[in-house]
Protein backbone atom coordinates (compact mmCIF):
# COMPACT_ATOMS: atom_id res chain seq x y z
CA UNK A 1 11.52 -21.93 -6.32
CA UNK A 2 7.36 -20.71 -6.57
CA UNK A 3 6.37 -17.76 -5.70
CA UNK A 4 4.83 -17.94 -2.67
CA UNK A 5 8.12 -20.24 -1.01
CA UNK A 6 10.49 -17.00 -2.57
CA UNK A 7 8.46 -14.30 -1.01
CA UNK A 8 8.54 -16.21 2.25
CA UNK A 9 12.12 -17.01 2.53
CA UNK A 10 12.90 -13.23 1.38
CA UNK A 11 10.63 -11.96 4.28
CA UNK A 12 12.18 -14.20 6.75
CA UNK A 13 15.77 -12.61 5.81
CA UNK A 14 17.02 -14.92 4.18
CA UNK A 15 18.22 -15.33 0.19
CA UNK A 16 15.90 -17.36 -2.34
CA UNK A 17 16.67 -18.10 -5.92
CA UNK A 18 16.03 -14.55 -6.73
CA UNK A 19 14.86 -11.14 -5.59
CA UNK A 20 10.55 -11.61 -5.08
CA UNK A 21 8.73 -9.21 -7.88
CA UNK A 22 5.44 -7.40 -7.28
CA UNK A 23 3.12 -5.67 -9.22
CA UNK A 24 0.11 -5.31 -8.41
CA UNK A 25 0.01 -7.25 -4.96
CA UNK A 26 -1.78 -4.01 -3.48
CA UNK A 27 -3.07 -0.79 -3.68
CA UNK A 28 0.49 0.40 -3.08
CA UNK A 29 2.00 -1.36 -5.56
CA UNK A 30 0.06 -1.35 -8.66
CA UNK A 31 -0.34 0.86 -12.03
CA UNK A 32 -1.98 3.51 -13.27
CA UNK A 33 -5.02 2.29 -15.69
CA UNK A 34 -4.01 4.64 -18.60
CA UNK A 35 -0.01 2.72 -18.11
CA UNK A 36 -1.23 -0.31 -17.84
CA UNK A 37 -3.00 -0.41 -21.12
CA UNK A 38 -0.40 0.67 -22.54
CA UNK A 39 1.78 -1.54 -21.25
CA UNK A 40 -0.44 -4.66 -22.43
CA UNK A 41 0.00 -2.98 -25.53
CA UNK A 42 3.90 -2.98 -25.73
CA UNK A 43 4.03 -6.83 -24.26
CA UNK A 44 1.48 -7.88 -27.07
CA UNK A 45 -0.93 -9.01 -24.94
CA UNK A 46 -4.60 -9.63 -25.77
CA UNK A 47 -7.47 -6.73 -25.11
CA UNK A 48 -9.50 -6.96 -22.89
CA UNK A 49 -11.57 -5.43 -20.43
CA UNK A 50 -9.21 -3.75 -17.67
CA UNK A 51 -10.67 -4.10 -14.19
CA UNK A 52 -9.81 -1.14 -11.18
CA UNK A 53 -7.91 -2.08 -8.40
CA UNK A 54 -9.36 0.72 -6.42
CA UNK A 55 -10.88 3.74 -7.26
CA UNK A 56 -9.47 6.78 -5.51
CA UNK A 57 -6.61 6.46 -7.33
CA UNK A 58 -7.45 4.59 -10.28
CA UNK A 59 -5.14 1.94 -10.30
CA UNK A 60 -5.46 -1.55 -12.25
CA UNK A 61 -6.13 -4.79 -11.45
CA UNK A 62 -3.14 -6.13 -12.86
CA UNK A 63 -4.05 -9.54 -15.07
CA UNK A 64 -2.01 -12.88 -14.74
CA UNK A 65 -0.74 -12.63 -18.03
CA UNK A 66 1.29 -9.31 -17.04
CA UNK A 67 1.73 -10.94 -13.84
CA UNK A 68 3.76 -13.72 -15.65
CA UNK A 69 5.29 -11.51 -18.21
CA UNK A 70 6.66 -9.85 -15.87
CA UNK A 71 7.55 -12.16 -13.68
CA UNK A 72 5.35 -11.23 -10.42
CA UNK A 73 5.17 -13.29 -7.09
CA UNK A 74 2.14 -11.24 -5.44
CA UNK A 75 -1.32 -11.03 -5.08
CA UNK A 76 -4.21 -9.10 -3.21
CA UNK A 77 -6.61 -10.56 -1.05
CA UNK A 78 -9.63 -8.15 0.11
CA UNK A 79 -12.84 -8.83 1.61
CA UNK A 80 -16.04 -8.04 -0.30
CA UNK A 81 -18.06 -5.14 -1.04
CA UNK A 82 -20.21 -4.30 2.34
CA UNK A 83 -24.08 -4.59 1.80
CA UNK A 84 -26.35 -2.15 0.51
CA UNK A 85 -26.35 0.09 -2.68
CA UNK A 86 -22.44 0.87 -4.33
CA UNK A 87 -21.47 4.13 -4.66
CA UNK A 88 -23.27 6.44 -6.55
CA UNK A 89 -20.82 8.46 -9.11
CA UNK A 90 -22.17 12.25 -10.31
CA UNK A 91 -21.46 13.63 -13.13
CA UNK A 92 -20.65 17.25 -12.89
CA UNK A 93 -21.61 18.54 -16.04
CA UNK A 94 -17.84 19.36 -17.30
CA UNK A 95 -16.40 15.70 -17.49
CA UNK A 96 -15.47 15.18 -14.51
CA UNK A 97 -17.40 13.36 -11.43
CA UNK A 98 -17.37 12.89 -8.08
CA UNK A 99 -18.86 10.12 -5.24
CA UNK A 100 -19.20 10.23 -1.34
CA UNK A 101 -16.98 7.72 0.44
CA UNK A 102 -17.53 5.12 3.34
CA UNK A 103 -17.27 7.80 5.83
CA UNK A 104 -19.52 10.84 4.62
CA UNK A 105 -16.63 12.51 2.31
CA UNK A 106 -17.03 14.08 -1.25
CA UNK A 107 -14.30 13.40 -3.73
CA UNK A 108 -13.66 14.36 -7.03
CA UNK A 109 -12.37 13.55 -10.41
CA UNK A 110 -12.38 16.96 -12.31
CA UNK A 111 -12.13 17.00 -16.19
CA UNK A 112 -8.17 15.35 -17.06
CA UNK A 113 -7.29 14.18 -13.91
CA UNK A 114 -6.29 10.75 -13.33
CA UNK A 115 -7.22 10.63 -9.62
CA UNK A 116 -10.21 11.15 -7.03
CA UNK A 117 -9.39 13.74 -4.23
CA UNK A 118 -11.45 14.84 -1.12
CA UNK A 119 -13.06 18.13 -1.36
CA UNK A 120 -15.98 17.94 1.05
CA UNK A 121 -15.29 16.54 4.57
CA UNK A 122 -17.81 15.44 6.72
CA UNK A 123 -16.72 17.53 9.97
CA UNK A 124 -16.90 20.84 9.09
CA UNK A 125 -16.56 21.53 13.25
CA UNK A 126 -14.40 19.81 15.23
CA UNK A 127 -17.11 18.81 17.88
CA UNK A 128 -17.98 15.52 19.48
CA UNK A 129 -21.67 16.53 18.77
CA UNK A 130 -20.73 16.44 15.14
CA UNK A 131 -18.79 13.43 15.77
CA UNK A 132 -21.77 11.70 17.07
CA UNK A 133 -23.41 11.96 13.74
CA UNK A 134 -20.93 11.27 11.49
CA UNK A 135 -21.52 8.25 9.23
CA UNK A 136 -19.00 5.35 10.02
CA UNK A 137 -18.38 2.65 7.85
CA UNK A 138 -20.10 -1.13 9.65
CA UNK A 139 -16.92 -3.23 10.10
CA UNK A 140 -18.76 -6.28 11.22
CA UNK A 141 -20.86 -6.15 8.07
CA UNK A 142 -21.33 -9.78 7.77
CA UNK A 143 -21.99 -9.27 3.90
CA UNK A 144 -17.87 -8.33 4.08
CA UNK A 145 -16.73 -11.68 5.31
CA UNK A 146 -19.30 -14.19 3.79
CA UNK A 147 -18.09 -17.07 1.33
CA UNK A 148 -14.33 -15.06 2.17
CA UNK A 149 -12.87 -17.70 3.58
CA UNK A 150 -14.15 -20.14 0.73
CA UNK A 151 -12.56 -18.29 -2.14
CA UNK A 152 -9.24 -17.46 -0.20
CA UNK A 153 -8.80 -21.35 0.35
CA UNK A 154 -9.76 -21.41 -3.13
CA UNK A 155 -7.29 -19.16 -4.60
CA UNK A 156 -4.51 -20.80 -2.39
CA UNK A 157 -4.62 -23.75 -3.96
CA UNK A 158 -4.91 -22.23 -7.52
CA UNK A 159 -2.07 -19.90 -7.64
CA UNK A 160 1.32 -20.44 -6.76
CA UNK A 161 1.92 -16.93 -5.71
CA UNK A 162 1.60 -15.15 -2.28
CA UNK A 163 -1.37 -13.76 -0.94
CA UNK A 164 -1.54 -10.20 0.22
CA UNK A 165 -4.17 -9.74 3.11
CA UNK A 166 -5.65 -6.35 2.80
CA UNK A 167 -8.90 -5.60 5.78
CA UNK A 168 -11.89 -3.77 5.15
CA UNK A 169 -12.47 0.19 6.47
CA UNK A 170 -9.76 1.69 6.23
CA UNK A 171 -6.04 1.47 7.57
CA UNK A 172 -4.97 5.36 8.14
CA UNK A 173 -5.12 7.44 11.45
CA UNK A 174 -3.58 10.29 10.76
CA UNK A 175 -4.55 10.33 6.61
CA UNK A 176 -8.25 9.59 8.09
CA UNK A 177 -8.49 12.55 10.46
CA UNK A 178 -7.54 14.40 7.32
CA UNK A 179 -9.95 12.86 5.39
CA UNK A 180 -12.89 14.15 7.42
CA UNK A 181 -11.70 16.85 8.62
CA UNK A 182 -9.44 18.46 6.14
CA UNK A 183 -5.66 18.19 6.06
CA UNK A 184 -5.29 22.04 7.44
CA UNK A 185 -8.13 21.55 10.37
CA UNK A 186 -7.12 18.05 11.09
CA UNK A 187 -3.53 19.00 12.18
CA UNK A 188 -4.92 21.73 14.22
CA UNK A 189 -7.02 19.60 16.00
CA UNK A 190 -3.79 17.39 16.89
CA UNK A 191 -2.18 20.65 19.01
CA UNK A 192 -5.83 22.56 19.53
CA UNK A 193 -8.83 20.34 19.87
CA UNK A 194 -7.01 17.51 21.49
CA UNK A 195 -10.18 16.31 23.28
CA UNK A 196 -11.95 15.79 19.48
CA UNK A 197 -8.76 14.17 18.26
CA UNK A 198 -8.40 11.61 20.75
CA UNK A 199 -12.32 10.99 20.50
CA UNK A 200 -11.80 10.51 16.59
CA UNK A 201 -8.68 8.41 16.83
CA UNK A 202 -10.57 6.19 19.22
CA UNK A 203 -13.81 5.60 17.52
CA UNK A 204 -11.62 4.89 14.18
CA UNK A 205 -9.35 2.65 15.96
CA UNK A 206 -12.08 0.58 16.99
CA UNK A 207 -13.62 0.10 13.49
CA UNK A 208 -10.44 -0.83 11.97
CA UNK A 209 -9.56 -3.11 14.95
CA UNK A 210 -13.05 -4.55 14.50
CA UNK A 211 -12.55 -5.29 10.50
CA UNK A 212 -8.78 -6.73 11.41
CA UNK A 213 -10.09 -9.38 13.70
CA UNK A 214 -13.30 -9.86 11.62
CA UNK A 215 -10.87 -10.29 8.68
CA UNK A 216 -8.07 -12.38 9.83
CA UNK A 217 -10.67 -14.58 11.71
CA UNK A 218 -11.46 -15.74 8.55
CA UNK A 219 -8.16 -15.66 6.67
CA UNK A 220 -5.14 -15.00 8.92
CA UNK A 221 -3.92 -18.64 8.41
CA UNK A 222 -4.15 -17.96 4.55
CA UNK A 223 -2.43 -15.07 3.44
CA UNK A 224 1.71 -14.75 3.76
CA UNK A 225 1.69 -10.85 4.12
CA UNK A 226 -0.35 -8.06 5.54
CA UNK A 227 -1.49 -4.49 5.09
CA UNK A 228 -1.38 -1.37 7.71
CA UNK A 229 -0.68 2.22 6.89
CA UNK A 230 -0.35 5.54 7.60
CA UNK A 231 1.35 8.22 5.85
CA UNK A 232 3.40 9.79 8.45
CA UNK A 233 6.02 11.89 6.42
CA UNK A 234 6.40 14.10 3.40
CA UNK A 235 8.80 14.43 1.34
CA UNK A 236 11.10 16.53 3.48
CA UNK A 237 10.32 15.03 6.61
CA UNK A 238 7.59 14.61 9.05
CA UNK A 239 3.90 15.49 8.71
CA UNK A 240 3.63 16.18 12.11
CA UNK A 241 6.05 16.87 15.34
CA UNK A 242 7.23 13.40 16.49
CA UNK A 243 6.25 13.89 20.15
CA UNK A 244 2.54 14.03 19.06
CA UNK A 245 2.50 11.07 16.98
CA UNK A 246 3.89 9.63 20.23
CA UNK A 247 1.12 10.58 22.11
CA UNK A 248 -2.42 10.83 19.97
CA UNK A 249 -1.12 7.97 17.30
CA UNK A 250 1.51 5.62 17.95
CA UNK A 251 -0.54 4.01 21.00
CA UNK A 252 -3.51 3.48 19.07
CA UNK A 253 -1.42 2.21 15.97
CA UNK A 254 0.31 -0.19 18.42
CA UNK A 255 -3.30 -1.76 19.48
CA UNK A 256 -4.26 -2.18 15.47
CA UNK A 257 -1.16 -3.90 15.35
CA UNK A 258 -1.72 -5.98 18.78
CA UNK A 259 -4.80 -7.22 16.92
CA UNK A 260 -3.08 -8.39 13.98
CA UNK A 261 -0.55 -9.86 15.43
CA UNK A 262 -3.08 -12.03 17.52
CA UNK A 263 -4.68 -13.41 14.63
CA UNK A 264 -1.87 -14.31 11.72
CA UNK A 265 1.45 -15.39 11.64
CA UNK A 266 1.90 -13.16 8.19
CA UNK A 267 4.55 -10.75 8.43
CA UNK A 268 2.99 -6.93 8.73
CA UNK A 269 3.32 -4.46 6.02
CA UNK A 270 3.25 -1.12 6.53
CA UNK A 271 3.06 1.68 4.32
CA UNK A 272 4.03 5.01 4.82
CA UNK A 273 5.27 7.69 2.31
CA UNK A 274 8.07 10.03 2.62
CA UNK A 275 11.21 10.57 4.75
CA UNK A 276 10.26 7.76 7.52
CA UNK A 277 13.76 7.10 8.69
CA UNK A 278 12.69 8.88 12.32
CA UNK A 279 10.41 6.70 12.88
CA UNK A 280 11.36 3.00 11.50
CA UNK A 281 12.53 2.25 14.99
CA UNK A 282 9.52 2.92 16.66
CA UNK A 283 7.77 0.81 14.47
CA UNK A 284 9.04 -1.68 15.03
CA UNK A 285 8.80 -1.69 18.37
CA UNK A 286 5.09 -2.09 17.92
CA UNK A 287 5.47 -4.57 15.71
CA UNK A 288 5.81 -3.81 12.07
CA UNK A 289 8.03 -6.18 9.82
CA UNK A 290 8.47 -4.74 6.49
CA UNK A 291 8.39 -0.69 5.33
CA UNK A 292 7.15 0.11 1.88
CA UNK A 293 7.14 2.00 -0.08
CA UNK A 294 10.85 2.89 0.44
CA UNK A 295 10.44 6.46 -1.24
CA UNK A 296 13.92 6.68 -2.23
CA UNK A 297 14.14 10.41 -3.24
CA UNK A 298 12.87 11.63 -0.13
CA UNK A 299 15.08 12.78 2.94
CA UNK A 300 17.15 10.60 4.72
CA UNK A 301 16.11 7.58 2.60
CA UNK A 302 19.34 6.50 1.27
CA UNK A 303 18.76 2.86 1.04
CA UNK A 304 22.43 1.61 1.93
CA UNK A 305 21.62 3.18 4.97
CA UNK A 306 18.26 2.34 5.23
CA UNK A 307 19.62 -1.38 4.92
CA UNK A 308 23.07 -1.11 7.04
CA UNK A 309 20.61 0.30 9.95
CA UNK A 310 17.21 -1.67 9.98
CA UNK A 311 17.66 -4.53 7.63
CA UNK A 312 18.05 -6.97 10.24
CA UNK A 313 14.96 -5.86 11.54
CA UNK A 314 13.24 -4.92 8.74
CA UNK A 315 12.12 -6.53 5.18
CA UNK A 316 11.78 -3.80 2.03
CA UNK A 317 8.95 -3.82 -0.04
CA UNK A 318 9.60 -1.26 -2.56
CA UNK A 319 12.29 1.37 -3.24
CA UNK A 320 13.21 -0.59 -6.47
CA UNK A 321 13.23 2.42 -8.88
CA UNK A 322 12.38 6.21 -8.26
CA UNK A 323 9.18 6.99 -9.51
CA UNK A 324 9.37 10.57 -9.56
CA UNK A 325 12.31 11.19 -11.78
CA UNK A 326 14.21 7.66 -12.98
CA UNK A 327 11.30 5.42 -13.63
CA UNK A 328 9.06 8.43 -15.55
CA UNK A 329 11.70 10.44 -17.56
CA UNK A 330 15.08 8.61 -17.49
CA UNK A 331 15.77 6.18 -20.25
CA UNK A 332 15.87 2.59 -20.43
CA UNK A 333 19.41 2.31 -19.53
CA UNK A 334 18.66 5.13 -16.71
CA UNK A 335 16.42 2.87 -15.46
CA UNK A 336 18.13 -0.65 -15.61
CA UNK A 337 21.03 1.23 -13.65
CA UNK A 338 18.51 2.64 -10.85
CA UNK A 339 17.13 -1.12 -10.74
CA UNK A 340 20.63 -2.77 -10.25
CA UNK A 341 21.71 0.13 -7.62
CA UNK A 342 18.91 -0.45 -5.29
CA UNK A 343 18.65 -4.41 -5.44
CA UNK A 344 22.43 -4.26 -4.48
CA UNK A 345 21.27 -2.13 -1.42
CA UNK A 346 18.80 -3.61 -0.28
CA UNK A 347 19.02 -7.03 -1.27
CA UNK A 348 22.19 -8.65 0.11
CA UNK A 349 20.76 -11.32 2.92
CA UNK A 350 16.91 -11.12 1.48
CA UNK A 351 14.30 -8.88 3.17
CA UNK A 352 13.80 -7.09 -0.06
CA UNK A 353 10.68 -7.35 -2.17
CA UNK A 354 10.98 -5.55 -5.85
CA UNK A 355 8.67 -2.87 -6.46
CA UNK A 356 9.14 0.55 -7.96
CA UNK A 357 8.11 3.39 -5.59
CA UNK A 358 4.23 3.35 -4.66
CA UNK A 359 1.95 3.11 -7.63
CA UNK A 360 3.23 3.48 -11.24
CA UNK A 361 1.62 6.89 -12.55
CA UNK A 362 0.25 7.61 -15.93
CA UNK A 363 2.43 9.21 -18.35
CA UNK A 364 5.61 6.46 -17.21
CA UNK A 365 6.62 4.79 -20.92
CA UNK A 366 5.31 1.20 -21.06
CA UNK A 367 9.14 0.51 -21.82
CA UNK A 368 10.60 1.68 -18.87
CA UNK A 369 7.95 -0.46 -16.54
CA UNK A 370 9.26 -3.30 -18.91
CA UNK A 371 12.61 -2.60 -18.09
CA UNK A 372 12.63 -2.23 -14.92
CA UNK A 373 10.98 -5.28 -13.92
CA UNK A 374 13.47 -7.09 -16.36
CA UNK A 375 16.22 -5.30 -14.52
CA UNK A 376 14.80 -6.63 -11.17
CA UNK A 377 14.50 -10.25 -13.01
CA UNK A 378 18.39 -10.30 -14.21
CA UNK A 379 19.93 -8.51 -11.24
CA UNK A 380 17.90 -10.23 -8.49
CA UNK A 381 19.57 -13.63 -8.74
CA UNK A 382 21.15 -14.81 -5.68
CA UNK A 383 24.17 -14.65 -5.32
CA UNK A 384 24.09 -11.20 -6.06
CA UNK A 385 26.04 -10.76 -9.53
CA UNK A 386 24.99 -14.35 -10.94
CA UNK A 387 24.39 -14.20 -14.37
CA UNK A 388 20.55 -16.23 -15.59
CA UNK A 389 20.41 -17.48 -18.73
């Protein structure tokens, strides 16, 4: 079976020849650049130049010859860069640097870290003055969508493996109010500057509604999968009280989703971090098909559960490994055994697309990503508990 027929048949809950693998099919479920040159190390592969996935958090563009080492059915789609001048990075004098983002915000890259983080936001008040003059991102930037159309058509017929759609500007409500506003200030604005909120949460919801259609005008017939987000939990639970999520997010999340759903057939992705059980159903009520990343140490995440419950209803993309404590510092047999555990979860009857948890950070052994995807390889054959040669 190719890639692209496997991936589709898992997603549409039923059993291929084996369990679908990705890495680096997103910016969700990728590697760390210091990782993956290691890991082209330990496979013997050629050097070469390694290209970023995306910036913030420094992830790789993973190359097809780990992509077929390893076995890999997945990969991204974006539009192009908007028009006018790229970012501008800073040095600050101490070896790290920093850049302003899309929508007005600072972030840094201080001296050893592996990552970019916001550290000046672009509302300091939370005014609709302020809001008025806030720099937004152009969604229907036509220098975005030219040629895209071309070169997805292009790739289709090149690769064998399933395209990823991923729109321009941004998925996140509730990460994006943080991002502007700070994460402190932008939950108080959800319980004490509701007016603001609701005025942010609309004028964002109408740029990434805009870049959806724009998008999937030009490829929603192409890809087999696509991206939304939000990062609604932490590791204990939810970020914020349920019954305000109701109100300020869910219905605006529900009209992204509307407009995706209007314009592909692709199944609908969804990201969100941490203990999400409270909210799966919810979600898909307004239309989500498949939860990543499955964050399998957080609360409530147990994945036999997780599948007994929703998988009917919902695909898995993720939750093949923990990536805080297994995948990092367990060892090679640690990690096979985490691999075989979860693909006997949430496997059984498809809906279940192999992927650690989220990215895979720096400081992982190259062995253990080796593993693991071999893991996923051998124990992923349908039936469950076949043996490959």
């Amino acid at each position: 079976m190719k890639s692209r027929e496997r991936v589709q048949t898992a997603l549409a809950h039923r059993e291929p020849d084996r369990v679908p693998i990705d890495l680096g099919g997103s910016v969700v479920t990728s590697i760390g650049l210091p990782v993956y040159a290691e890991l082209r190390d330990h496979l013997d592969l050629p050097v070469l130049e390694i290209r970023t996935l995306e910036t913030v958090q420094q992830i790789a563009w993973v190359d097809d010859d780990v992509m077929d080492s390893l076995s890999a059915d997945v990969v991204p789609v974006f539009a192009n860069p908007p028009s006018g001048p790229a970012p501008v990075f800073t040095d600050d004098g101490e070896g790290g640097d920093s850049f302003m983002d899309d929508f007005g915000a600072i972030l840094r890259r201080p001296r050893g870290s592996h990552y970019y983080d916001w550290r000046e936001f672009p509302l300091p008040e939370p005014s609709l003055d302020a809001l008025a003059r806030m720099r937004w991102p152009d969604p229907a930037d036509p220098a975005r969508y030219r040629g895209l159309r071309d070169r997805v058509k292009a790739l289709r017929s090149t690769t064998e493996r399933a395209l990823f759609g991923m729109a321009p500007c941004g998925h996140d409500l509730l990460n994006q109010l943080f991002r502007v506003r700070g994460m402190e200030e932008g939950m108080m604005d959800l319980v004490a500057n509701v007016e603001f909120a609701e005025a942010f949460l609309d004028r964002l919801t109408d740029t990434i509604v805009t870049a959806q259609e724009k998008y999937l005008e030009q490829v929603g017939d192409l890809i087999d999968v696509h991206f939304a987000a939000d990062d609604l939990s932490g590791q204990a639970g939810p970020l914020i009280a349920p019954a305000t999520w109701r109100k300020l997010v869910k219905p605006r999340q529900a009209r992204i989703m509307a407009a995706i759903k209007a314009r592909t057939k692709a199944p609908v992705l969804y990201h969100s971090c941490g203990a999400v059980t409270e909210f799966l159903p919810e979600l898909v009520e307004i239309g989500v098909d498949i939860i990543n990343p499955v964050q399998v140490a957080a609360a409530g995440m147990d994945t036999s559960e997780l599948k007994r419950k929703f998988g009917k209803r919902l695909s898995f993309w993720g939750g093949g490994c923990d990536t805080q404590k297994v995948l990092p510092y367990g060892t090679p047999r640690d990690v096979r055994a985490e691999v075989e555990h979860r693909i006997a979860d949430l496997a059984p009857g498809g809906g279940f697309v192999f992927n650690p948890v989220h990215n895979i950070q720096p400081g992982v052994p190259a062995a253990n990503v080796v593993e693991a995807y071999a893991a996923a390889r051998a124990a992923g054959v349908y039936p469950l508990g076949k043996k490959r040669s």
